[in-house]
Protein backbone atom coordinates (compact mmCIF):
# COMPACT_ATOMS: atom_id res chain seq x y z
CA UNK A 1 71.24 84.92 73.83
CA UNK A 2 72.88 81.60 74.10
CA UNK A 3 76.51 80.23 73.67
CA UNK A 4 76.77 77.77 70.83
CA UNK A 5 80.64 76.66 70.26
CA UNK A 6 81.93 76.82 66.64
CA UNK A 7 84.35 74.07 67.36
CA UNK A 8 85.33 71.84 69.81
CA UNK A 9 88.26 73.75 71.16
CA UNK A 10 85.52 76.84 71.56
CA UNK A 11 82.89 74.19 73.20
CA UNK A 12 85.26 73.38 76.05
CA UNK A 13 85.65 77.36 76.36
CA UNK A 14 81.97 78.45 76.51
CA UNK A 15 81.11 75.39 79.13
CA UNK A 16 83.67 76.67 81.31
CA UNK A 17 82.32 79.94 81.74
CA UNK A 18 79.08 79.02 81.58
CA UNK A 19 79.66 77.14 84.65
CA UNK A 20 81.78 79.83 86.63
CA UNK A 21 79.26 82.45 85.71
CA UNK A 22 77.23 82.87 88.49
CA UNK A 23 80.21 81.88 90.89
CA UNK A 24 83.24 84.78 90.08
CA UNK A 25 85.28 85.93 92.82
CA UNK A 26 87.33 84.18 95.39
CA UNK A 27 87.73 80.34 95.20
CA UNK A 28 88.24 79.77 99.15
CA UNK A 29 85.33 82.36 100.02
CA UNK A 30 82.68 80.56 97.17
CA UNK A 31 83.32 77.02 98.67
CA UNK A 32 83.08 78.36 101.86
CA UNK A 33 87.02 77.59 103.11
CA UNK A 34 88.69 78.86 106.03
CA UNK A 35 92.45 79.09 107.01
CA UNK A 36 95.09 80.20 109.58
CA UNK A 37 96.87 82.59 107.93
CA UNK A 38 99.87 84.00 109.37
CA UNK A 39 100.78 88.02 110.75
CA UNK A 40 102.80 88.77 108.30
CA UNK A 41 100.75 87.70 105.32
CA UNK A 42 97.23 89.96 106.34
CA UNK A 43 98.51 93.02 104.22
CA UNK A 44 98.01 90.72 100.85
CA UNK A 45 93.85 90.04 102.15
CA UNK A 46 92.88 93.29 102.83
CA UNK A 47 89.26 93.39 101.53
CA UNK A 48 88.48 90.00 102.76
CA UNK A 49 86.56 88.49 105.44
CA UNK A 50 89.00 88.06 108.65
CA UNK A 51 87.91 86.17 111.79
CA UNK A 52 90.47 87.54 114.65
CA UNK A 53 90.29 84.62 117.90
CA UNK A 54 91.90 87.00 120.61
CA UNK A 55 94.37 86.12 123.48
CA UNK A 56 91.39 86.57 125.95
CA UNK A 57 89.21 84.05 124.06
CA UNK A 58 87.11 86.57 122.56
CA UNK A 59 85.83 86.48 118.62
CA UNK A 60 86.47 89.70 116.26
CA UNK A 61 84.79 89.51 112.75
CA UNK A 62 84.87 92.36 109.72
CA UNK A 63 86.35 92.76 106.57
CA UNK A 64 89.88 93.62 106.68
CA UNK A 65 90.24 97.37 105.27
CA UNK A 66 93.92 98.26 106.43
CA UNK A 67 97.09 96.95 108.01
CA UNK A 68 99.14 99.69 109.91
CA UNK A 69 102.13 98.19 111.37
CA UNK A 70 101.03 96.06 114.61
CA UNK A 71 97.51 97.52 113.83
CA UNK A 72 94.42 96.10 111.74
CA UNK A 73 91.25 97.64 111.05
CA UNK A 74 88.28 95.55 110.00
CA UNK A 75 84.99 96.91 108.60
CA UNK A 76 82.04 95.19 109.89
CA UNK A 77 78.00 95.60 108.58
CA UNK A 78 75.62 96.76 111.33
CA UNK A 79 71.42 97.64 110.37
CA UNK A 80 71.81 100.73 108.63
CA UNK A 81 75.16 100.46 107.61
CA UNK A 82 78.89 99.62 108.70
CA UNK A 83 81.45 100.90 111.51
CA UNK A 84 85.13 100.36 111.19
CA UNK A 85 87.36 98.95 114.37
CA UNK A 86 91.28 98.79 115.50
CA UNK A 87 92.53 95.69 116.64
CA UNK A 88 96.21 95.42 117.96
CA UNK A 89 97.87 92.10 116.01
CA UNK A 90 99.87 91.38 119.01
CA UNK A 91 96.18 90.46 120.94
CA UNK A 92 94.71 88.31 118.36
CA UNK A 93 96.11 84.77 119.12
CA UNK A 94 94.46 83.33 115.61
CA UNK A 95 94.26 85.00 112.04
CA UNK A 96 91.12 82.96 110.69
CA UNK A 97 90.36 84.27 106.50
CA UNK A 98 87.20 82.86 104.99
């Protein structure tokens, strides 16, 4: 069924979501953004994609699931399904969310 506005107010409405429908969820992740983020901010992105660069120049990647003091686990997808890992925060030198 299509959206047909009723007035111009409701035009400006239906073209809006129209346009956002097949893009909902997070801004940064659609447009494919990344940024630092801080320590202390990681318990308000838990459920999204983390990149951890760690002291030893290593690269950790999962979805954040839970921050436990000094302790992060991320969620990562594997063939046939997913496995969850610790990391200590105090060896990841960069917090990378994208």
């Amino acid at each position: 069924m299509a959206a047909t506005a009723l007035a111009e107010d409701d035009a400006a409405w239906v073209a809006h979501h129209l346009a956002g429908a097949s893009q909902r969820g997070n801004p940064d992740a659609r447009a494919g953004v990344e940024r630092v983020v801080e320590r202390e901010d990681l318990s308000g992105l838990l459920g999204r994609p983390l990149r951890c660069r760690m002291q030893d120049g290593r690269t950790r990647e999962g979805v954040l699931v839970a921050v436990d003091g000094s302790m992060l686990t991320l969620q990562s997808r594997v063939a046939g399904g997913a496995y969850r890992f610790s990391l200590h925060a105090g060896s990841v030198r960069q917090f990378i969310v994208h």
